[in-house]
Protein backbone atom coordinates (compact mmCIF):
# COMPACT_ATOMS: atom_id res chain seq x y z
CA UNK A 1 0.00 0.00 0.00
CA UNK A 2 1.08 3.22 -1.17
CA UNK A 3 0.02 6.04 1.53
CA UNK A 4 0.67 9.74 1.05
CA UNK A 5 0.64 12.90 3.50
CA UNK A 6 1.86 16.38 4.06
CA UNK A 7 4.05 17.91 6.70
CA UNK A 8 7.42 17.87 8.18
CA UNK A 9 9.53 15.30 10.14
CA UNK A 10 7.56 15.37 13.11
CA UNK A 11 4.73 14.23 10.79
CA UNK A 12 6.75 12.11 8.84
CA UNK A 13 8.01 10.11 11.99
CA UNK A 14 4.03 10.38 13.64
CA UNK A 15 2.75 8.58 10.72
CA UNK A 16 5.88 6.06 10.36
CA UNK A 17 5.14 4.85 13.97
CA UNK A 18 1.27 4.27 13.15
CA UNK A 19 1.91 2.31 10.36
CA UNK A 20 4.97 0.39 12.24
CA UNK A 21 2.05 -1.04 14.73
CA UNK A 22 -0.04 -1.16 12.06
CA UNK A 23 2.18 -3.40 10.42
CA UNK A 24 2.93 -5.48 13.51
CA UNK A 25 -0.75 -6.12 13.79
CA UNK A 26 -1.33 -6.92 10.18
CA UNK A 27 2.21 -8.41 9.32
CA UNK A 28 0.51 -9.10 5.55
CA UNK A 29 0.36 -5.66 4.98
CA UNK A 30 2.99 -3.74 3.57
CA UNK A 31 2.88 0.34 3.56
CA UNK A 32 4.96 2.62 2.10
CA UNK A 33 4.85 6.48 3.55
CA UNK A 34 5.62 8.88 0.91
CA UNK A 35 5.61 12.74 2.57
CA UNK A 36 4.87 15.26 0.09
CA UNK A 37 5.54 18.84 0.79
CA UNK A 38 1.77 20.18 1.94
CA UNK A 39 2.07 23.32 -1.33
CA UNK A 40 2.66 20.60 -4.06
CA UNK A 41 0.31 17.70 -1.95
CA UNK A 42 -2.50 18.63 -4.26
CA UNK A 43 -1.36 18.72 -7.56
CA UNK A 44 1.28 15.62 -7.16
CA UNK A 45 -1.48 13.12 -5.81
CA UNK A 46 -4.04 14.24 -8.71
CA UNK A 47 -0.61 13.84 -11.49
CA UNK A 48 -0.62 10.17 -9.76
CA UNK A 49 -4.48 9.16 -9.61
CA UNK A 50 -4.78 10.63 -13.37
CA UNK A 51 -1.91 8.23 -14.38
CA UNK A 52 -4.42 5.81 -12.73
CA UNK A 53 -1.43 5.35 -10.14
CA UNK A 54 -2.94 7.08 -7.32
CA UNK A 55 -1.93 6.72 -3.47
CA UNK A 56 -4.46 3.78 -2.01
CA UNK A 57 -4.81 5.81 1.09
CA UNK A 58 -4.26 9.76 1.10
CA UNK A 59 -4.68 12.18 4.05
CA UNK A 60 -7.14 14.87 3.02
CA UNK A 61 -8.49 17.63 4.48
CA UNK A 62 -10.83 20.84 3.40
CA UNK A 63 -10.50 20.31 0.01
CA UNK A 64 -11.80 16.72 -0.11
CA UNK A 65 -14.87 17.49 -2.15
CA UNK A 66 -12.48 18.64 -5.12
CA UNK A 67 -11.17 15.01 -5.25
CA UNK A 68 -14.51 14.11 -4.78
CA UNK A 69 -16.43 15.90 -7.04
CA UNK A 70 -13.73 14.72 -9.94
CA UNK A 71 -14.56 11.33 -9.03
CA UNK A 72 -10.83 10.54 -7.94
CA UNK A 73 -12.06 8.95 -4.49
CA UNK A 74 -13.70 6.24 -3.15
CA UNK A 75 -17.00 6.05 -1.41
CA UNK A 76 -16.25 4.08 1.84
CA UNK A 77 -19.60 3.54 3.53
CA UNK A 78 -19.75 0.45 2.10
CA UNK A 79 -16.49 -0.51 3.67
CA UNK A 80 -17.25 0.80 6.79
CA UNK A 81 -20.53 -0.73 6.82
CA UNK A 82 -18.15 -4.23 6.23
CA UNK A 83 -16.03 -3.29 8.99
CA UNK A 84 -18.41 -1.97 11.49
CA UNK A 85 -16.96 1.25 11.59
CA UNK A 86 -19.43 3.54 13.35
CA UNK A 87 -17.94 7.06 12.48
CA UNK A 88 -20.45 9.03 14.50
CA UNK A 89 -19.75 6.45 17.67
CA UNK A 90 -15.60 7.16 16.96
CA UNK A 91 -15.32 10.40 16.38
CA UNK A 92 -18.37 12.47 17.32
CA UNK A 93 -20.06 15.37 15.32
CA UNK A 94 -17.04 15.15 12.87
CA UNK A 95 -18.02 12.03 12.04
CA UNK A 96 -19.44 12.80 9.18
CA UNK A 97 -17.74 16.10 8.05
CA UNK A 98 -15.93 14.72 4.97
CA UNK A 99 -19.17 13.58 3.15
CA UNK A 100 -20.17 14.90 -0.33
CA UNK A 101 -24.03 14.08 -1.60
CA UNK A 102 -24.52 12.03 1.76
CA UNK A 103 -21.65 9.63 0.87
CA UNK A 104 -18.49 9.54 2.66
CA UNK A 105 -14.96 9.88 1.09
CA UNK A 106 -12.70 10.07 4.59
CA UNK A 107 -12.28 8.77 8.05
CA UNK A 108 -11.72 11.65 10.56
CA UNK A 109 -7.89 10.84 11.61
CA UNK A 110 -6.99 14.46 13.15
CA UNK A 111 -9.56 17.00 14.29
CA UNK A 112 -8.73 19.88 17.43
CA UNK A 113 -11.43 22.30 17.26
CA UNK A 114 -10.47 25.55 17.81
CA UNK A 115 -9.81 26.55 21.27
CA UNK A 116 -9.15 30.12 23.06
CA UNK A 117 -5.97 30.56 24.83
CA UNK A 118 -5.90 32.78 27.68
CA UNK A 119 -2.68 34.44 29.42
CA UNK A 120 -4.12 33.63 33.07
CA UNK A 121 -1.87 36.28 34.78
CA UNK A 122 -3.87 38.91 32.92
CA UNK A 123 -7.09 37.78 33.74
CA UNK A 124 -6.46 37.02 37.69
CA UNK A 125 -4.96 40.27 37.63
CA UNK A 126 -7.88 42.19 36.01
CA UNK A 127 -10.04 40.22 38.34
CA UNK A 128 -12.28 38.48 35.14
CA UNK A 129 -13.44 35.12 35.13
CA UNK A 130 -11.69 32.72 32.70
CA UNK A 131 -13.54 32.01 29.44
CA UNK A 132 -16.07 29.14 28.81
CA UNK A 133 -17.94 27.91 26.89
CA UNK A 134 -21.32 30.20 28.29
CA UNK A 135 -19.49 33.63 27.46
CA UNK A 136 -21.18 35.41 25.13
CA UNK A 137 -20.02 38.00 22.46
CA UNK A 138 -20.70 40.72 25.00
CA UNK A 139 -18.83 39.20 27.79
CA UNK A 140 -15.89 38.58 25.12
CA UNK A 141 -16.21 42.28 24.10
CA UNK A 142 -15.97 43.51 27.70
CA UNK A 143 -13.12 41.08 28.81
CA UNK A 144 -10.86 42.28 25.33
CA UNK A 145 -11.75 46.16 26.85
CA UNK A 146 -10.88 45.22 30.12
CA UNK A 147 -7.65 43.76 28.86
CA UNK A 148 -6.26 46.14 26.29
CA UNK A 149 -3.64 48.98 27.03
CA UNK A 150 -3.60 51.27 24.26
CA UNK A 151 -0.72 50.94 21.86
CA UNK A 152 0.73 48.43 23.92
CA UNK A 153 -1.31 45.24 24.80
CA UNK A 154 -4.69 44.19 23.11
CA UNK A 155 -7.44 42.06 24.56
CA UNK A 156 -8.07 40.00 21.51
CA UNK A 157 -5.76 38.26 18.66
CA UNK A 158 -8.38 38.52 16.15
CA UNK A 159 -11.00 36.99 13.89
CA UNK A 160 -9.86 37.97 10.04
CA UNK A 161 -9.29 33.88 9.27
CA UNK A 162 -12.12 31.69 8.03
CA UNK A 163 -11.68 29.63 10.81
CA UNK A 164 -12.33 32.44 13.03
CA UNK A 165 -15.27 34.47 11.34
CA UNK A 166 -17.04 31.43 10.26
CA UNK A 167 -16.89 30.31 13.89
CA UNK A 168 -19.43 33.72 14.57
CA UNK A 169 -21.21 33.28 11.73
CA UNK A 170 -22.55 29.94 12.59
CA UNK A 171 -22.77 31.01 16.49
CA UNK A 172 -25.22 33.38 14.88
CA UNK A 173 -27.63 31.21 13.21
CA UNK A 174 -25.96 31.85 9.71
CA UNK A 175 -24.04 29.79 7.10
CA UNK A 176 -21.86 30.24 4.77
CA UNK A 177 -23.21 27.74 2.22
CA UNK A 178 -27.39 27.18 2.55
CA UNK A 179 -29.11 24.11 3.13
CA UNK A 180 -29.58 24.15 -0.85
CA UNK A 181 -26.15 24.34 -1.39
CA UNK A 182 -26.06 28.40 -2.54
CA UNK A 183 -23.86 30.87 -1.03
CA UNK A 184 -25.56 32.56 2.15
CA UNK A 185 -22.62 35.74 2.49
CA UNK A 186 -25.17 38.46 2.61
CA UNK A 187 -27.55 36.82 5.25
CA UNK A 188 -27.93 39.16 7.99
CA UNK A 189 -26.39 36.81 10.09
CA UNK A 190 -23.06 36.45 8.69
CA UNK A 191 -23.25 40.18 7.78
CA UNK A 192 -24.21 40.64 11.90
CA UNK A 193 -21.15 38.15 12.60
CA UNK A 194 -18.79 39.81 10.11
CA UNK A 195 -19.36 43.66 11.36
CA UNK A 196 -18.87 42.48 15.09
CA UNK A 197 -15.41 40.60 14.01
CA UNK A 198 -14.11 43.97 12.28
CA UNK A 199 -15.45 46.03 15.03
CA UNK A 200 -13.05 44.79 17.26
CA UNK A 201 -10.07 45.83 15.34
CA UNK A 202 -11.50 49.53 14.05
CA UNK A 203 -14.40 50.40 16.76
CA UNK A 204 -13.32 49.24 19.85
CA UNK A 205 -9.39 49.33 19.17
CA UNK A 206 -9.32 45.58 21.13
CA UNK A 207 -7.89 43.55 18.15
CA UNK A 208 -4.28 44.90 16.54
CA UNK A 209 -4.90 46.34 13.24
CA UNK A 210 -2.67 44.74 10.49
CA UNK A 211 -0.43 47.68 10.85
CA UNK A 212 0.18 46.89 14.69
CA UNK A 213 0.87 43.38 13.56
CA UNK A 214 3.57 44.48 11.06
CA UNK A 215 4.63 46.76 13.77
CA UNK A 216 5.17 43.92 15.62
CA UNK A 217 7.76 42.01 13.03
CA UNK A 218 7.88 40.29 9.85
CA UNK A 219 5.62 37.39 10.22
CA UNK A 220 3.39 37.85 13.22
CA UNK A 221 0.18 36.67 14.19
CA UNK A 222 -2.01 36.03 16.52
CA UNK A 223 0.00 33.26 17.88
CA UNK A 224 3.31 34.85 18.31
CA UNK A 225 1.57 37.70 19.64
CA UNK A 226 -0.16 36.01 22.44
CA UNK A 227 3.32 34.03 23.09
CA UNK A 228 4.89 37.43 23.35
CA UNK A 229 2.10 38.78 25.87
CA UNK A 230 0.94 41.02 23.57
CA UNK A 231 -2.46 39.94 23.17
CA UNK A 232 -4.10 38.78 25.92
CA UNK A 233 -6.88 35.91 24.29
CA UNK A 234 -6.23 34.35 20.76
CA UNK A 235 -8.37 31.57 19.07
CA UNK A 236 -6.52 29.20 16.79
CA UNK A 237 -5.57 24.92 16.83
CA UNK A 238 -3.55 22.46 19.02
CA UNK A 239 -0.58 23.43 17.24
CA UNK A 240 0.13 26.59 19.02
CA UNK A 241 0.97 24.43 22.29
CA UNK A 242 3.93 23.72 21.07
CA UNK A 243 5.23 26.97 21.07
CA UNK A 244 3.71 28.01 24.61
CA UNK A 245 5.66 24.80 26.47
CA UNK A 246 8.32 27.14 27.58
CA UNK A 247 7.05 30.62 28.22
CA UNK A 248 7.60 32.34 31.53
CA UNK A 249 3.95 33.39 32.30
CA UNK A 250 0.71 31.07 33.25
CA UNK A 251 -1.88 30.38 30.50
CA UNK A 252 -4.83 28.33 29.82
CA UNK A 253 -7.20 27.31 27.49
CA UNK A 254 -10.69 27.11 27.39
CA UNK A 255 -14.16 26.56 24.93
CA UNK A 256 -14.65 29.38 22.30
CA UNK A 257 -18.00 31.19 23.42
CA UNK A 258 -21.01 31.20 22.27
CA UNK A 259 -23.37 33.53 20.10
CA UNK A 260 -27.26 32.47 19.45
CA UNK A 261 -26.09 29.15 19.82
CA UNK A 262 -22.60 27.18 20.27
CA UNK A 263 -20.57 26.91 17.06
CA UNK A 264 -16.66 26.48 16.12
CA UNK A 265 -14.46 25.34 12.97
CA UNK A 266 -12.32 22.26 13.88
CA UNK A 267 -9.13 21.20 11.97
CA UNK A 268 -8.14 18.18 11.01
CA UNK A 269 -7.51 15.99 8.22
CA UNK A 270 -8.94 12.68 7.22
CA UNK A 271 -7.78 9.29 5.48
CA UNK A 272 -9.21 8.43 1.92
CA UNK A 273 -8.94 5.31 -0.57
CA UNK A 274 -7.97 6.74 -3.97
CA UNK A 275 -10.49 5.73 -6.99
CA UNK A 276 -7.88 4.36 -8.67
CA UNK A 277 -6.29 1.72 -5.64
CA UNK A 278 -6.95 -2.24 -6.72
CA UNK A 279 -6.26 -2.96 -2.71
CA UNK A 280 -9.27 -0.96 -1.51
CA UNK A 281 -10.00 -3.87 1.10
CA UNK A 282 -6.93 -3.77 2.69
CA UNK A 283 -6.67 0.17 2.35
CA UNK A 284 -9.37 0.59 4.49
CA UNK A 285 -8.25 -2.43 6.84
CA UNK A 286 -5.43 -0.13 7.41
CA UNK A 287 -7.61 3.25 7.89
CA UNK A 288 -9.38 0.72 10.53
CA UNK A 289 -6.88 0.79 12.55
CA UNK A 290 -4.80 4.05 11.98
CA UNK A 291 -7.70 5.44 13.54
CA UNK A 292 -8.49 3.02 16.44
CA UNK A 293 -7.44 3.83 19.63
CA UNK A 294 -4.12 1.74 19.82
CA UNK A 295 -2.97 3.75 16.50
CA UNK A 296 -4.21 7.14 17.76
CA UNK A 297 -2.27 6.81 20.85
CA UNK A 298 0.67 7.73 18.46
CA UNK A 299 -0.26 11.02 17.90
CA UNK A 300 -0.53 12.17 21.31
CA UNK A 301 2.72 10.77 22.39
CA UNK A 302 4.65 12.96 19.12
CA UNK A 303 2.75 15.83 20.40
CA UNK A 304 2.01 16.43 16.23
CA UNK A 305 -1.82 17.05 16.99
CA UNK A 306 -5.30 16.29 18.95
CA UNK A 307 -6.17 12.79 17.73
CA UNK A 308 -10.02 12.38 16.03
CA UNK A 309 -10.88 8.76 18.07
CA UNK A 310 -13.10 10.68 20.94
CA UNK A 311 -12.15 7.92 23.53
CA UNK A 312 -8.36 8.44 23.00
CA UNK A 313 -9.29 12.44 23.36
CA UNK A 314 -10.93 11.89 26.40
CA UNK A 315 -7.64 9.57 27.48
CA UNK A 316 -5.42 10.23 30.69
CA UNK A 317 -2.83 10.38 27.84
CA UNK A 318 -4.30 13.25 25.82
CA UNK A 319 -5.43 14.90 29.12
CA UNK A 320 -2.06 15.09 31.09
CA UNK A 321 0.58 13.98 27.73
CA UNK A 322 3.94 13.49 28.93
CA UNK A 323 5.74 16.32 27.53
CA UNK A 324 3.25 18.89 28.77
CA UNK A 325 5.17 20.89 31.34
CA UNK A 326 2.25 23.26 32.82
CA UNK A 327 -1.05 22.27 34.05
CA UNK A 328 -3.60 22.86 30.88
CA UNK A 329 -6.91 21.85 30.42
CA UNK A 330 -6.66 19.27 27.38
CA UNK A 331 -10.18 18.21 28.56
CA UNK A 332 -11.41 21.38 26.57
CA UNK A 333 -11.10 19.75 22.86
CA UNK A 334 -13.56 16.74 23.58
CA UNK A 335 -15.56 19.34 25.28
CA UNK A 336 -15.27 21.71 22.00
CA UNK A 337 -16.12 18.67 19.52
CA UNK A 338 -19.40 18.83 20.74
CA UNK A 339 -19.94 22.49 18.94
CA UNK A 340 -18.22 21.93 15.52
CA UNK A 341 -19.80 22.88 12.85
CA UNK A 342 -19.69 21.31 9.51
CA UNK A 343 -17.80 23.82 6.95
CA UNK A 344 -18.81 23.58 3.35
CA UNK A 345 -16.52 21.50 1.91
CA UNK A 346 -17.34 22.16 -1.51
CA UNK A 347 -15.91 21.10 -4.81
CA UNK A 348 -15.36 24.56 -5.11
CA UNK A 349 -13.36 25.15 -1.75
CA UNK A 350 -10.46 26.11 -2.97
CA UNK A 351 -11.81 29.05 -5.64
CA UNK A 352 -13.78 30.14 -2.65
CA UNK A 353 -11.46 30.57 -0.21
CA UNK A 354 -9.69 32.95 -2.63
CA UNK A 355 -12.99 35.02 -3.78
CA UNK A 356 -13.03 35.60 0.00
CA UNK A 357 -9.72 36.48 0.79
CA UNK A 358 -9.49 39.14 -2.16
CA UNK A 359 -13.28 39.96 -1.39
CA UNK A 360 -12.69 40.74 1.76
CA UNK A 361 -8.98 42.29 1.74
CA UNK A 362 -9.66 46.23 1.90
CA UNK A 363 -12.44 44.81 4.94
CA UNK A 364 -10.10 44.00 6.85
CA UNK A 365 -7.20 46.53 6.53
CA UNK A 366 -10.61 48.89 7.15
CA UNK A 367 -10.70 50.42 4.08
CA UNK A 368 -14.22 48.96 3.89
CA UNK A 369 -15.85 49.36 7.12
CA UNK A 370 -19.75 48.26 6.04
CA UNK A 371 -19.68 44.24 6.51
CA UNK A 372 -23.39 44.13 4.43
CA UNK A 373 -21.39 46.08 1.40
CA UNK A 374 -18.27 43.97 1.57
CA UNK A 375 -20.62 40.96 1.79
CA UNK A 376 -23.05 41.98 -0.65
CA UNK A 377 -20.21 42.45 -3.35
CA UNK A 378 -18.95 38.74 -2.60
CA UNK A 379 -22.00 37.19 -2.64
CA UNK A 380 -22.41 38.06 -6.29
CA UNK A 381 -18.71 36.58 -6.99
CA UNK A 382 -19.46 33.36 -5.20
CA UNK A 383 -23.06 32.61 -7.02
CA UNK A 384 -21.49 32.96 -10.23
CA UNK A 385 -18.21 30.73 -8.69
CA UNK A 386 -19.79 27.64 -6.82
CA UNK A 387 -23.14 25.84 -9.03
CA UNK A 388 -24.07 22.97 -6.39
CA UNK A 389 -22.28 22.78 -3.09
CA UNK A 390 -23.91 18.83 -3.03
C-alpha cells in the first residue's frame, strides 16, 4: 500500500510509527509512507491518480470534495458498513464532516477544534473570570476592553481567518453555504457576525490592526503575539501548544464562546482510498486501525496534533501527555467537539477561499468598514463561482 501525506519530520516520523504497529498487527500488509511537501500535496497526488497510479490511502483535508467531485475517491460507507466502523460512535459530530451528496470519502484521523488561549496572569490580575464555553459576544467584548492597554497590549488576537469568522457566523444562526447548497454571504447573520469581528479591530481598538501586527515584526500573528504577551486571548488549533511549552507566564485554554447558539471550525484531516487503488479492502483495513485507539495513541505521544478517536481524546494520555510541562486543560477539545460545525466542503473550496480572501482584503485593513457592502459584493462573486455545493 502506497500512503501519502503532508508535513514535516515530526509528521513524517508520527505517521511512520502508526503504520509500524499497524504493520505489527497486520504483518501481511505492507505500507509505504511517501511525505509530500503540503504546497505541491494537491497537484502531485491528482498527477498520480490521473496516471491511474494514485496513493491507495491519502490524508485529506478541506479540500476533499475537489477530489470528490472529480470522481478521484472512493465512497467508503460500504467498507465501513463491512467493517463496522461507526464514524459518528468514533469520532463524534465530525463524524461525518468529509461527506459529499450524503456519501463519505474520509475517516476523521486528526480534528482539534479551535480553542481560546488565555494568558491567566492577565485575567487574575484584572479580576475576570476565565472564558467558557457560556461567554457570550458581550462578555468577550468587555473582557478584550478590560484587557487592552492602548498601543501596547490588546485584549483580543483577532478573527480575520475563516476559521475564526465562520466560527461567529454559525454562532449566529448563519451559514456560509445554505441548506440548498447556494452561497448565504449576505444573510444578515453572517453580515451581523462579520461587522462584530471587524469592530473589534477599528471600533473598539481591542484587536491589533494589520499595521500593529507588522509593527510587531515580519511574520506575526495572533500566535506569536499572544506568546509574546501582547495579546491577551487568541483563538486558533492544538498546534500553538507547542510553542507556549516554555514561556515564563501562566496560560490556559478554554471553549470558544457562544453567540445564538454554540458553534466552532475544527481542523483536522482525514484518510481516503484513492479511486484508482486495486487494494481498496486492505486500504481501508489499514484506515481501521490508523484510527483506532491503539494507533491514535501515536499522535498524542509525538505531540504532532489532537487525535479524532473521541475515547483516546478523552484519554489520561491526551489529558495530562507526557511532555506537557504546565497544568492545561486538554479536557477542553472533547468538550469543544461537541460544537463543531460542519464547513462547506465544496468542490469549489479552494476558488472560494480565494474570492473571500481578495473579497474581503480592503475589509479588513478597514478600508471597507460596512460588513453588508463587503458581503453583498462577494455574494455576487461566489453565485457565479460555486453551481451545487452537493
Amino acid at each position: 500500500l502506497v500512503m501519502t501525506v503532508w508535513g514535516g519530520d515530526t509528521d513524517r516520523k508520527a505517521y511512520q510509527a502508526r503504520i509500524d504497529l499497524l504493520v505489527k498487527k497486520y504483518p501481511e500488509l505492507k505500507v509505504k509512507l511517501q511525505l509530500i511537501p503540503s504546497d505541491s500535496y494537491p497537484q502531485k497526488v491528482q498527477t498520480m491518480i490521473a496516471g491511474g497510479n494514485g496513493p491507495d490511502i491519502m490524508q485529506v483535508a478541506e479540500s476533499v470534495n475537489t477530489y470528490a467531485g472529480k470522481n478521484q475517491l472512493l465512497p467508503l460507507d460500504d467498507l465501513a458498513g463491512k467493517a463496522g466502523l461507526d464514524a459518528g460512535q468514533r469520532f463524534g459530530s465530525v463524524g461525518s464532516i468529509y461527506t459529499y451528496e450524503d456519501e463519505l470519502y474520509a475517516i476523521p484521523d486528526r480534528s482539534g477544534a479551535m480553542i481560546v488561549y488565555y494568558n491567566k496572569e492577565l485575567f487574575e490580575k484584572k479580576g475576570i473570570k476565565a472564558p467558557s464555553a457560556e461567554w457570550t459576544w458581550d462578555d468577550a467584548l468587555a473582557a478584550f476592553k478590560e484587557l487592552t492597554v492602548p498601543g501596547r497590549q490588546w485584549g483580543y488576537g483577532g478573527a480575520g481567518w475563516w476559521p475564526q469568522w465562520w466560527s461567529l457566523v454559525y454562532q449566529n444562526g448563519g451559514a456560509i453555504i445554505d441548506a440548498d447548497g447556494r452561497p448565504a454571504m449576505d444573510s444578515d447573520e453572517a453580515i451581523e457576525a462579520l461587522q462584530w469581528a471587524g469592530d473589534l479591530v477599528f471600533k473598539h481598538k481591542v484587536v491589533p490592526s494589520a499595521k500593529d501586527y507588522a509593527d510587531m515584526g515580519a511574520d506575526i500573528g495572533g500566535d506569536q503575539a499572544f506568546a509574546n504577551q501582547k495579546v491577551a486571548v487568541n483563538t486558533t488549533g492544538f498546534w500553538a501548544i507547542a510553542g507556549l511549552t516554555e514561556t515564563k507566564f501562566a496560560w490556559d485554554i478554554a471553549p470558544l464562546w457562544r453567540g445564538k447558539k454554540q458553534a466552532v471550525s475544527a481542523f483536522g484531516s482525514g484518510l481516503a482510498v484513492s479511486r484508482t487503488s486495486k487494494q481498496a479492502d486492505n486500504a481501508f483495513k489499514a484506515i481501521d486501525f490508523l484510527t483506532s485507539p491503539e494507533a491514535q495513541q501515536v499522535i498524542i505521544s509525538s505531540g504532532e496534533d489532537v487525535p479524532a478517536n473521541l475515547e483516546v481524546q478523552k484519554s489520561d494520555a491526551f489529558l495530562k501527555p507526557a511532555w506537557m510541562k504546565t497544568q492545561v486543560d486538554m479536557g477542553v477539545f472533547a468538550e469543544s467537539s461537541e460544537f463543531v460545525f460542519r464547513a462547506p466542503f465544496i468542490p469549489e473550496w479552494n476558488e472560494m477561499q480565494a474570492a473571500i480572501e481578495s473579497g474581503l482584503a480592503d475589509f479588513w485593513l478597514g478600508k471597507e468598514r460596512s460588513a453588508r457592502k463587503a458581503l453583498t459584493a462577494l455574494q455576487k462573486n461566489l453565485e457565479s463561482l460555486i453551481k451545487s455545493a452537493g
